[in-house]
C-alpha atoms as a PDB file:
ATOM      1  CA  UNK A   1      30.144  37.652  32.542  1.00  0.00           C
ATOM      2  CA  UNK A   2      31.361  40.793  30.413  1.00  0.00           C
ATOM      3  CA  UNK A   3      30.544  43.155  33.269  1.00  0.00           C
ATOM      4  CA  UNK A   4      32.814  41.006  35.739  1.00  0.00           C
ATOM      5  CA  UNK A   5      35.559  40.778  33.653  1.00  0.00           C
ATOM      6  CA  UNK A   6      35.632  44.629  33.306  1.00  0.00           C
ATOM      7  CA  UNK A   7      35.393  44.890  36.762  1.00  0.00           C
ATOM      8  CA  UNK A   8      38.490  42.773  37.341  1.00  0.00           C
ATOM      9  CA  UNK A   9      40.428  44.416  34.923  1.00  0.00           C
ATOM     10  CA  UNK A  10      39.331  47.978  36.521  1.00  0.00           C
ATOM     11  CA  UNK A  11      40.355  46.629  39.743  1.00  0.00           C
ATOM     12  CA  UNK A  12      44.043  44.992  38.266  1.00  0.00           C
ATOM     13  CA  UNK A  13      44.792  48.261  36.685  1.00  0.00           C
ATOM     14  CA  UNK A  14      43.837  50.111  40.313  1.00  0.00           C
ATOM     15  CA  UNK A  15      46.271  47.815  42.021  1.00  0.00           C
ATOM     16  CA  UNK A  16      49.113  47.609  39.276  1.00  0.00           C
ATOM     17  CA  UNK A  17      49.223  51.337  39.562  1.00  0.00           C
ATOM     18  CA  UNK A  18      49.796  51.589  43.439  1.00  0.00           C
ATOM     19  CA  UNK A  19      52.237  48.835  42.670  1.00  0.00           C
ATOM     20  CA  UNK A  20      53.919  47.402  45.957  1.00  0.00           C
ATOM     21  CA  UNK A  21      53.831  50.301  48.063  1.00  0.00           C
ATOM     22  CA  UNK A  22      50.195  49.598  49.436  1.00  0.00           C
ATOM     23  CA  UNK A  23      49.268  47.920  52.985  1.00  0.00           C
ATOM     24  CA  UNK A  24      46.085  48.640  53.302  1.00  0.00           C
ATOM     25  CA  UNK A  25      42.930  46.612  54.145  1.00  0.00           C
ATOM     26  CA  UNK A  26      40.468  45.276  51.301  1.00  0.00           C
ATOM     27  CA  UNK A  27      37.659  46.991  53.396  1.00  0.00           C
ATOM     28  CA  UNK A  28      40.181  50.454  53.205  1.00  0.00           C
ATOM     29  CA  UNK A  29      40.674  49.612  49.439  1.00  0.00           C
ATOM     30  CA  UNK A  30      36.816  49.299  48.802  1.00  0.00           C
ATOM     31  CA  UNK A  31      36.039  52.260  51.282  1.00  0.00           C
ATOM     32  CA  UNK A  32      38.304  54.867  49.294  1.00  0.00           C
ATOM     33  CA  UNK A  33      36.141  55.031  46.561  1.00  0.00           C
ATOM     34  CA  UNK A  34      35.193  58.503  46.073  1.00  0.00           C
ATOM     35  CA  UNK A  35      31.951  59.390  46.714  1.00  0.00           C
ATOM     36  CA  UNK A  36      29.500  60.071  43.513  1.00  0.00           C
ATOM     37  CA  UNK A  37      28.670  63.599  42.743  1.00  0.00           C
ATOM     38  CA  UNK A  38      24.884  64.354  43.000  1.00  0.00           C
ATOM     39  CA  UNK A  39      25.196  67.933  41.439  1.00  0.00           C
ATOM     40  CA  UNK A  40      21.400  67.542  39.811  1.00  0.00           C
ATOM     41  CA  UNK A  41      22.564  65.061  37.645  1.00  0.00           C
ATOM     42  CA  UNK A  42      20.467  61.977  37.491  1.00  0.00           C
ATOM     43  CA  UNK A  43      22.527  59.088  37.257  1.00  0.00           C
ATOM     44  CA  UNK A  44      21.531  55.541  35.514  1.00  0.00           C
ATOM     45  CA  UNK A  45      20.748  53.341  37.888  1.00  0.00           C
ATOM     46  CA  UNK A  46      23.059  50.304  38.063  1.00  0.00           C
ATOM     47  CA  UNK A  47      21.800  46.345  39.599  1.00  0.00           C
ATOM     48  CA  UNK A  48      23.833  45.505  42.168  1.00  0.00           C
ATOM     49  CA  UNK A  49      26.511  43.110  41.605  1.00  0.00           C
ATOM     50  CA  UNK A  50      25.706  39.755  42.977  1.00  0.00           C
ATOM     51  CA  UNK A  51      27.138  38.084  46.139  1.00  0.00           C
ATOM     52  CA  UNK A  52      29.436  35.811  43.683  1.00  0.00           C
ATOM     53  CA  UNK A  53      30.864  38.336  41.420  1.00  0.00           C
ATOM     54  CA  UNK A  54      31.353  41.022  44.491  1.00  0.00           C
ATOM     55  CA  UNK A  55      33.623  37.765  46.558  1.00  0.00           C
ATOM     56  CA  UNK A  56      35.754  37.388  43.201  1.00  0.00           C
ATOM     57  CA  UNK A  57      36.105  41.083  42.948  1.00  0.00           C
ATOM     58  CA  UNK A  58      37.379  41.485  46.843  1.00  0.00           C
ATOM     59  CA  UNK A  59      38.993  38.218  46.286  1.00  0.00           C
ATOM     60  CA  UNK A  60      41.063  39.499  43.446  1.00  0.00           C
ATOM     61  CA  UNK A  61      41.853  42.187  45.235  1.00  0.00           C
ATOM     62  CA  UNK A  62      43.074  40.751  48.394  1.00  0.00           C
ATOM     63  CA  UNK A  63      45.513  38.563  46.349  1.00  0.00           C
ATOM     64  CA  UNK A  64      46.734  41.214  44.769  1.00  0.00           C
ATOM     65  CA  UNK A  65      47.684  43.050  47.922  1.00  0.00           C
ATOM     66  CA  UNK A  66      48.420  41.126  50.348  1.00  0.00           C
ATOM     67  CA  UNK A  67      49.671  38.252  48.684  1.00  0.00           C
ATOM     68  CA  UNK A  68      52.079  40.444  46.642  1.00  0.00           C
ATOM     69  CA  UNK A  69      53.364  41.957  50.068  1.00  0.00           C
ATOM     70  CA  UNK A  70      55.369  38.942  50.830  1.00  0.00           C
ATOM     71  CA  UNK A  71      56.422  37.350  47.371  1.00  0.00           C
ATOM     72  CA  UNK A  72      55.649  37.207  43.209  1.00  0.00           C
ATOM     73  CA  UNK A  73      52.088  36.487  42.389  1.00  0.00           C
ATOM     74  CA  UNK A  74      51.599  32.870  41.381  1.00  0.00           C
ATOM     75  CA  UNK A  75      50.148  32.208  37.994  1.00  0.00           C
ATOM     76  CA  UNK A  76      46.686  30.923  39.431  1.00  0.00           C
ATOM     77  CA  UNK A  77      46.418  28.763  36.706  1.00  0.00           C
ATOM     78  CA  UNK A  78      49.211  26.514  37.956  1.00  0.00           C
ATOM     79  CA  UNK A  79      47.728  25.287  40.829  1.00  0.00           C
ATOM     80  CA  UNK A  80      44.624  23.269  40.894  1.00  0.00           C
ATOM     81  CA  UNK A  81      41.304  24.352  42.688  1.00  0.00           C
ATOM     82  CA  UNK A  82      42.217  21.555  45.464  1.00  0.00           C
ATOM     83  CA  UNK A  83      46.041  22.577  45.558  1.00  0.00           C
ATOM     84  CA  UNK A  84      44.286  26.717  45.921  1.00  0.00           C
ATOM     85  CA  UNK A  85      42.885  24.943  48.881  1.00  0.00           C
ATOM     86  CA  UNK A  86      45.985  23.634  50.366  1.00  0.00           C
ATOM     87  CA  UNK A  87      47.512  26.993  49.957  1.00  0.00           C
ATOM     88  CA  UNK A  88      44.886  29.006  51.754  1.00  0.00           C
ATOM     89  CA  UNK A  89      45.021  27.091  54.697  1.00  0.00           C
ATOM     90  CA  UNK A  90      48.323  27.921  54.833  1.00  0.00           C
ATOM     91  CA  UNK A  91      49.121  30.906  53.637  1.00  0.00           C
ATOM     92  CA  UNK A  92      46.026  32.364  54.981  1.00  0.00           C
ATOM     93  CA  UNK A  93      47.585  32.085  58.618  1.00  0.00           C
ATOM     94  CA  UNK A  94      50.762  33.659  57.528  1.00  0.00           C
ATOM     95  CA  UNK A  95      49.378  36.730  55.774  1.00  0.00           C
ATOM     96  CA  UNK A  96      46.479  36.809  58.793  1.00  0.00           C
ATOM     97  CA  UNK A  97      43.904  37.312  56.084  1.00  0.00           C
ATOM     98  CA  UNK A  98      40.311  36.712  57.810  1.00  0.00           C
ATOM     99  CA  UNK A  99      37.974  33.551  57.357  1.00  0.00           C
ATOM    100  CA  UNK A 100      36.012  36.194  54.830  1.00  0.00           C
ATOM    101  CA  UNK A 101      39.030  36.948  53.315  1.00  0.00           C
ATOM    102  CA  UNK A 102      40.615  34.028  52.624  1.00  0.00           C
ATOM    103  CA  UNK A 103      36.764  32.720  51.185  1.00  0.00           C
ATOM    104  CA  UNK A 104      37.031  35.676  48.840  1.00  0.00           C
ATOM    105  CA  UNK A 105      40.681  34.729  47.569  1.00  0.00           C
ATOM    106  CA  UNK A 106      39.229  31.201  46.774  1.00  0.00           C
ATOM    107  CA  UNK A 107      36.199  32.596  44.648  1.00  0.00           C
ATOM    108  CA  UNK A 108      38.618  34.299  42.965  1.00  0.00           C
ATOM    109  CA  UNK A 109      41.074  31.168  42.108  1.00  0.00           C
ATOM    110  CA  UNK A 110      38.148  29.337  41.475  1.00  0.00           C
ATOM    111  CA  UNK A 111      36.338  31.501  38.645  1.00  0.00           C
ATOM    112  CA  UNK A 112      40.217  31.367  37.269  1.00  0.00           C
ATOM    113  CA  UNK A 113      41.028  27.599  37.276  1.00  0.00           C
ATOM    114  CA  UNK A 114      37.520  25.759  36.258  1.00  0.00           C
ATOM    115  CA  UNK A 115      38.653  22.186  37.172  1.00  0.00           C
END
């Protein structure tokens, strides 16, 4: 659970720093990352991040981009995981997020608001 939360935090202070200004894709956002140097260098190998942890990752993500492109960024917290669901079905349609997208936005509310 440490590793995730790192992770998110990585990924808020990525998008806090590009602030507003950003309309790019998640899949843009993800495929940016700069390639890793293989100068000789053996690098530790990592696990993969599981299915789960990656959605709440892109999840986070998306709601920090593309949500924030139209208005403030709700608390999460003061919404309930049903009243999340309302919202996505909504908002989902208005900010044309993708059926992958919008599934990765709710894995994100959810690991945020346990009840």
């Amino acid at each position: 659970m440490n590793r995730i939360a790192c992770i998110i935090l990585c990924l808020v202070v990525l998008v806090l720093s590009e602030c507003k200004t950003t309309s790019r894709s998640t899949a843009a956002i993800v495929a940016a990352q700069p390639p890793k140097a293989s100068v000789g260098v053996k690098e530790e190998s990592k696990p993969p991040l599981d299915s789960t942890a990656t959605a709440i990752v892109l999840g986070q993500t998306v709601y920090t981009t593309k949500c924030y492109q139209c208005h403030d960024l709700p608390r999460v917290t003061d919404f309930s995981r049903e009243d999340w669901s309302d919202i996505m079905i909504k908002m989902s349609r208005k900010a044309h997020l993708s059926n992958t997208e919008t599934d990765q936005v709710l894995a994100f509310v959810n690991n945020i608001v346990k009840q």
